[in-house]
PDB file of N, CA and C in Angstrom:
ATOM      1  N   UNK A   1       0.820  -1.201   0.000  1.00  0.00           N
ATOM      2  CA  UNK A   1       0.000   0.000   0.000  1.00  0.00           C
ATOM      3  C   UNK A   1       0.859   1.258   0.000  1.00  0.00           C
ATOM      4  N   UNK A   2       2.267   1.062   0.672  1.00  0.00           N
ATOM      5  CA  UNK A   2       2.720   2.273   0.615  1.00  0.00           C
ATOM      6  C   UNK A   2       3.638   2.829  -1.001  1.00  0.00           C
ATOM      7  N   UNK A   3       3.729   1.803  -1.394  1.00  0.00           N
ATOM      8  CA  UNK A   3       4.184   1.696  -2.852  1.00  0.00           C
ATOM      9  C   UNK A   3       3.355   2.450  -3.719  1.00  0.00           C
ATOM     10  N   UNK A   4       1.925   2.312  -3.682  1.00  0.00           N
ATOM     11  CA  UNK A   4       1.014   2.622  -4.466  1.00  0.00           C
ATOM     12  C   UNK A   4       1.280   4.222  -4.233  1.00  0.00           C
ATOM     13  N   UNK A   5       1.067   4.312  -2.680  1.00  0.00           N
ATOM     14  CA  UNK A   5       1.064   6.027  -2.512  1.00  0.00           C
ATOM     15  C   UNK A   5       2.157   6.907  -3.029  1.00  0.00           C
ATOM     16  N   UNK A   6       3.240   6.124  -3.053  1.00  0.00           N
ATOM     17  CA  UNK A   6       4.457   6.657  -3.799  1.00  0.00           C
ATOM     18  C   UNK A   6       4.027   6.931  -4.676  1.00  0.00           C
ATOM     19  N   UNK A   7       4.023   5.995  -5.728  1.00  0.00           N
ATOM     20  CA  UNK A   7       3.696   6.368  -6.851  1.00  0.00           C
ATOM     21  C   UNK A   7       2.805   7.356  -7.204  1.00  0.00           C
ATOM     22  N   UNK A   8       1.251   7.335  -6.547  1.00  0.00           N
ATOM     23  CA  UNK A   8       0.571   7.854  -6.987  1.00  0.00           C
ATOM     24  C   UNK A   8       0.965   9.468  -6.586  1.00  0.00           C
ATOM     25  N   UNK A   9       2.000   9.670  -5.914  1.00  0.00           N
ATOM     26  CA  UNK A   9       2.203  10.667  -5.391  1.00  0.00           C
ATOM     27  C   UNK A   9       3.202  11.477  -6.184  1.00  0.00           C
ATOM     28  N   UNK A  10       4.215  10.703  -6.778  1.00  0.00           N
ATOM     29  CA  UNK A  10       4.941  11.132  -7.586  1.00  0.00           C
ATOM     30  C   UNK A  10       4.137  11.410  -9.061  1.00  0.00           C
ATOM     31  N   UNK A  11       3.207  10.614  -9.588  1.00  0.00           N
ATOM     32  CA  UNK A  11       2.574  10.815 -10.347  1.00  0.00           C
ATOM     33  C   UNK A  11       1.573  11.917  -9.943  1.00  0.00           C
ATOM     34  N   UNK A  12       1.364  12.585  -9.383  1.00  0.00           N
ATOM     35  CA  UNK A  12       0.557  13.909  -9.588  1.00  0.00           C
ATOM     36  C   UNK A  12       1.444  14.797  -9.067  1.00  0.00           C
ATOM     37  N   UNK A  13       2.558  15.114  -8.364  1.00  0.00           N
ATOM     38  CA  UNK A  13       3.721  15.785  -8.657  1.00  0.00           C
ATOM     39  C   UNK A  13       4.238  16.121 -10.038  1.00  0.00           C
ATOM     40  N   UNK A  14       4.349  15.238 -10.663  1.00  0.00           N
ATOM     41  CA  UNK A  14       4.741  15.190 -12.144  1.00  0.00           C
ATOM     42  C   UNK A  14       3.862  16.036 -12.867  1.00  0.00           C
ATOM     43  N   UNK A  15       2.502  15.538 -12.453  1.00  0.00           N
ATOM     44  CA  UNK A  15       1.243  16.403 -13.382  1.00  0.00           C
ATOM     45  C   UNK A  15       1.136  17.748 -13.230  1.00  0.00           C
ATOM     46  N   UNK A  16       1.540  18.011 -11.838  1.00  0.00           N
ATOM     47  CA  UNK A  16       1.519  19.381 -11.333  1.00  0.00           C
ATOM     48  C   UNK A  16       2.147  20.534 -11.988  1.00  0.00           C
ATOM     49  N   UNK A  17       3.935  19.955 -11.913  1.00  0.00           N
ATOM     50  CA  UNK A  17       4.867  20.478 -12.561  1.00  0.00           C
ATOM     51  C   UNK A  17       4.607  20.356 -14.267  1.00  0.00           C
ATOM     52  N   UNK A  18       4.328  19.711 -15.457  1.00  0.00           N
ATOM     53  CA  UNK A  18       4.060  19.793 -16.374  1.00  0.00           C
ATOM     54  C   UNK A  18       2.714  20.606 -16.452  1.00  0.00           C
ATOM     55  N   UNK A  19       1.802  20.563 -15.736  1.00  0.00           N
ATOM     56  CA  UNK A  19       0.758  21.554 -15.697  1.00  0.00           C
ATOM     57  C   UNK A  19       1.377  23.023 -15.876  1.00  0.00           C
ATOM     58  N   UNK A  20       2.066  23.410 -14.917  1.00  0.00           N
ATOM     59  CA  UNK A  20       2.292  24.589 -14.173  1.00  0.00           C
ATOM     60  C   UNK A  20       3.985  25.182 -15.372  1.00  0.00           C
ATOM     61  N   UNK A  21       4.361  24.063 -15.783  1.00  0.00           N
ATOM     62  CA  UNK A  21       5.095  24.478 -16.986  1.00  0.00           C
ATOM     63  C   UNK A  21       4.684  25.135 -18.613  1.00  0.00           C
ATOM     64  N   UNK A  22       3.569  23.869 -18.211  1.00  0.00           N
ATOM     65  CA  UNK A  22       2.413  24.397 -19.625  1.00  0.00           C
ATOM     66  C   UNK A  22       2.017  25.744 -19.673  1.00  0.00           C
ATOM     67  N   UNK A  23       1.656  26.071 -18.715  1.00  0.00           N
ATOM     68  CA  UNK A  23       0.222  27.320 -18.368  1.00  0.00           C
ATOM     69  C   UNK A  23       1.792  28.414 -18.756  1.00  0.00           C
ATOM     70  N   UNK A  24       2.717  28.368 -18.292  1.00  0.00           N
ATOM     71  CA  UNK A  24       4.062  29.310 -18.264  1.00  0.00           C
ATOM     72  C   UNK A  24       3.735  29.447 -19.460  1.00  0.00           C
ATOM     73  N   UNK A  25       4.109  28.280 -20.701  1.00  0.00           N
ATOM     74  CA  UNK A  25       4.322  28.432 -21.887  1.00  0.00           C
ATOM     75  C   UNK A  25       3.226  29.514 -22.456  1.00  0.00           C
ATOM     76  N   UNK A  26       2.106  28.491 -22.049  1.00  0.00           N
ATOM     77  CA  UNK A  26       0.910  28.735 -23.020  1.00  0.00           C
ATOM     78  C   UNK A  26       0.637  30.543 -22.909  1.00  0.00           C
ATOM     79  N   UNK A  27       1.079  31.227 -21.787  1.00  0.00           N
ATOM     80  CA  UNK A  27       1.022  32.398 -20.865  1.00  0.00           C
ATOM     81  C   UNK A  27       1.743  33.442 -21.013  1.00  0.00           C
ATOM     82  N   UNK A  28       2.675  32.878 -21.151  1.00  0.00           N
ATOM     83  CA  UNK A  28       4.471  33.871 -21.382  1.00  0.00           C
ATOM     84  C   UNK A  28       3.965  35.344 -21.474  1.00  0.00           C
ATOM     85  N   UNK A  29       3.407  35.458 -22.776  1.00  0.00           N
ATOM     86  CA  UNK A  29       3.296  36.757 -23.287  1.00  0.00           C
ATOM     87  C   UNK A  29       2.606  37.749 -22.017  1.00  0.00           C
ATOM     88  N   UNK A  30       1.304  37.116 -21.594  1.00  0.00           N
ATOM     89  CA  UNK A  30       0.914  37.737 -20.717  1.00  0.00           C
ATOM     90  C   UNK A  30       1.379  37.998 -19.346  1.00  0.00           C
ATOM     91  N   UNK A  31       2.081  37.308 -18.869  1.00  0.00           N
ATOM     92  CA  UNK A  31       2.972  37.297 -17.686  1.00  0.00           C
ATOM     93  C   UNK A  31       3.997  38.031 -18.027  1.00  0.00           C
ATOM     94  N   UNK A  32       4.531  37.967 -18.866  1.00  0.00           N
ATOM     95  CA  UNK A  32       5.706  39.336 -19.204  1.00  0.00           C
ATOM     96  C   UNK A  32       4.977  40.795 -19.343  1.00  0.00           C
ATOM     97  N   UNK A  33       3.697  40.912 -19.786  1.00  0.00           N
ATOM     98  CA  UNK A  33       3.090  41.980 -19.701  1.00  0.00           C
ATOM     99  C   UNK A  33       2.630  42.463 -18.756  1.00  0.00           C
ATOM    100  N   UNK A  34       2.529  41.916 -17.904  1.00  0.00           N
ATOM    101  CA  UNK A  34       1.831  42.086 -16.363  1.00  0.00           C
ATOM    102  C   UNK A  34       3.516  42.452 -15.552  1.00  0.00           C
ATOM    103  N   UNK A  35       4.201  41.714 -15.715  1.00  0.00           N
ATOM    104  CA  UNK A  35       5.821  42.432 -15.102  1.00  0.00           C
ATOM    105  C   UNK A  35       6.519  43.519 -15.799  1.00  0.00           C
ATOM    106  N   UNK A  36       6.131  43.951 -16.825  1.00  0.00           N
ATOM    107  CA  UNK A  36       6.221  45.273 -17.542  1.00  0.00           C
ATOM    108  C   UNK A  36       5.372  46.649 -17.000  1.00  0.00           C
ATOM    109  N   UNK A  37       4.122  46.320 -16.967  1.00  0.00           N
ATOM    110  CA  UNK A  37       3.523  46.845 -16.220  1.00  0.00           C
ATOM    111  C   UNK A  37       3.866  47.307 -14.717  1.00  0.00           C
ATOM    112  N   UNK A  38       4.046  46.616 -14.247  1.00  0.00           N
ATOM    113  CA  UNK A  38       4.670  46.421 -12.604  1.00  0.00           C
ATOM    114  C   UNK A  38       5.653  46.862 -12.396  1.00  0.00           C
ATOM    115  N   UNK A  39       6.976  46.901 -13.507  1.00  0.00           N
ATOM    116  CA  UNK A  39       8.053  47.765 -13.741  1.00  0.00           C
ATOM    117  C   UNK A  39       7.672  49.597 -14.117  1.00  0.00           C
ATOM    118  N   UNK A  40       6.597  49.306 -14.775  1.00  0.00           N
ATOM    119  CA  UNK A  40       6.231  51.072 -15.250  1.00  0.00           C
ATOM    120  C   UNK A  40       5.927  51.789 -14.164  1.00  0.00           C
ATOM    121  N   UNK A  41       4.594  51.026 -13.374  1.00  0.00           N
ATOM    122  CA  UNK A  41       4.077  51.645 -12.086  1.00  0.00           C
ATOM    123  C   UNK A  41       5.330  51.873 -10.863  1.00  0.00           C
ATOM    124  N   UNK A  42       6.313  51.169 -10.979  1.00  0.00           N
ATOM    125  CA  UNK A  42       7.467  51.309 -10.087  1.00  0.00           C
ATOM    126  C   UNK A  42       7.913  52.564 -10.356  1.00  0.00           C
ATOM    127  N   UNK A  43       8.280  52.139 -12.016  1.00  0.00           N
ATOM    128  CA  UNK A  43       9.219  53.480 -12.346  1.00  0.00           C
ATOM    129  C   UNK A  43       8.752  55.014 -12.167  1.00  0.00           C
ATOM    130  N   UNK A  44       7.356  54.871 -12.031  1.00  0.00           N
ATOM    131  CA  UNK A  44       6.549  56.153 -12.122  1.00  0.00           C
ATOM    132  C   UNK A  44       6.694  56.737 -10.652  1.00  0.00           C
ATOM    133  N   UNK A  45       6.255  55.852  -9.970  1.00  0.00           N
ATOM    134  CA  UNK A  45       6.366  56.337  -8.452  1.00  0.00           C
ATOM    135  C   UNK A  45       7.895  56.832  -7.510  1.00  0.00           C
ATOM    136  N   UNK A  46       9.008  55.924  -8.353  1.00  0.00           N
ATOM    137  CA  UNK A  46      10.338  56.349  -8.136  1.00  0.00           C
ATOM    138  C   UNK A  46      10.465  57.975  -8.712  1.00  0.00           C
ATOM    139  N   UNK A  47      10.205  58.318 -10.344  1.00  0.00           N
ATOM    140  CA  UNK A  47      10.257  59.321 -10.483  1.00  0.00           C
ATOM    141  C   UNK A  47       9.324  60.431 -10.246  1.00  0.00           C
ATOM    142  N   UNK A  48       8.189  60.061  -9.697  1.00  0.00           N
ATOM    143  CA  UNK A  48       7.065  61.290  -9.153  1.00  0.00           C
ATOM    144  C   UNK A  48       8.035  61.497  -7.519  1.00  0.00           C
ATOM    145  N   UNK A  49       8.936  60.691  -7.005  1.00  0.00           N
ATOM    146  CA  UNK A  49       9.460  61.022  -5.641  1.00  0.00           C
ATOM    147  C   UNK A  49      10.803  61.981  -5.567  1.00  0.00           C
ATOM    148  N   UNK A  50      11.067  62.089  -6.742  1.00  0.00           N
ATOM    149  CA  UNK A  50      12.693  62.540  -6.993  1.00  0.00           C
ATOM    150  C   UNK A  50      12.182  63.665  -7.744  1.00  0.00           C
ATOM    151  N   UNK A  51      11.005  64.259  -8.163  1.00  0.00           N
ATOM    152  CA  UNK A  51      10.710  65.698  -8.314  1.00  0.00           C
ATOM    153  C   UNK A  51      10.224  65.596  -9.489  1.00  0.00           C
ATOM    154  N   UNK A  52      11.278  64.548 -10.707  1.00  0.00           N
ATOM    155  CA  UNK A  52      11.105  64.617 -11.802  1.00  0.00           C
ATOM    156  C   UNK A  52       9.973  64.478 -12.943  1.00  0.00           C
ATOM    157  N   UNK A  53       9.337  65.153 -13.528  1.00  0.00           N
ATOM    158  CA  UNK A  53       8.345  64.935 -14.351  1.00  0.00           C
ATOM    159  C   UNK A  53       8.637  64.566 -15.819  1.00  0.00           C
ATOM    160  N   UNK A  54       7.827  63.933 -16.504  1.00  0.00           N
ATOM    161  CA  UNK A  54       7.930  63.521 -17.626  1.00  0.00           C
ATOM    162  C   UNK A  54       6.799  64.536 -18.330  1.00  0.00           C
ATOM    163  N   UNK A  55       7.454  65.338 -19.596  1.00  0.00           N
ATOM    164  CA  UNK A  55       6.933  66.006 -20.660  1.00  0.00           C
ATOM    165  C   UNK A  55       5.822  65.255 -21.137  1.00  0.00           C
TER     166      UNK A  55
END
């Protein structure tokens, strides 16, 4: 019985990680757009603190 749980345990570990690799792939674009974003709103608030304005 404890064999089985191994397995079955490693086998949805496995699924997890190929899941969660997939969704990366399938995703990329949008997850890089969302950390672009997140970089802008940074950058904005760094330079609204240091005086500087953008034209």
């Amino acid at each position: 019985m404890k064999g089985n749980k191994f397995i079955f345990s490693a086998v949805a570990a496995f699924v997890f990680i190929a899941g969660a690799v997939a969704a990366i792939y399938i995703f990329r674009n949008e997850i890089a757009d969302f950390f672009v974003d997140i970089k802008a709103r940074i950058d904005e608030k760094i330079l609204s603190r240091n005086g500087e304005y953008e034209d």
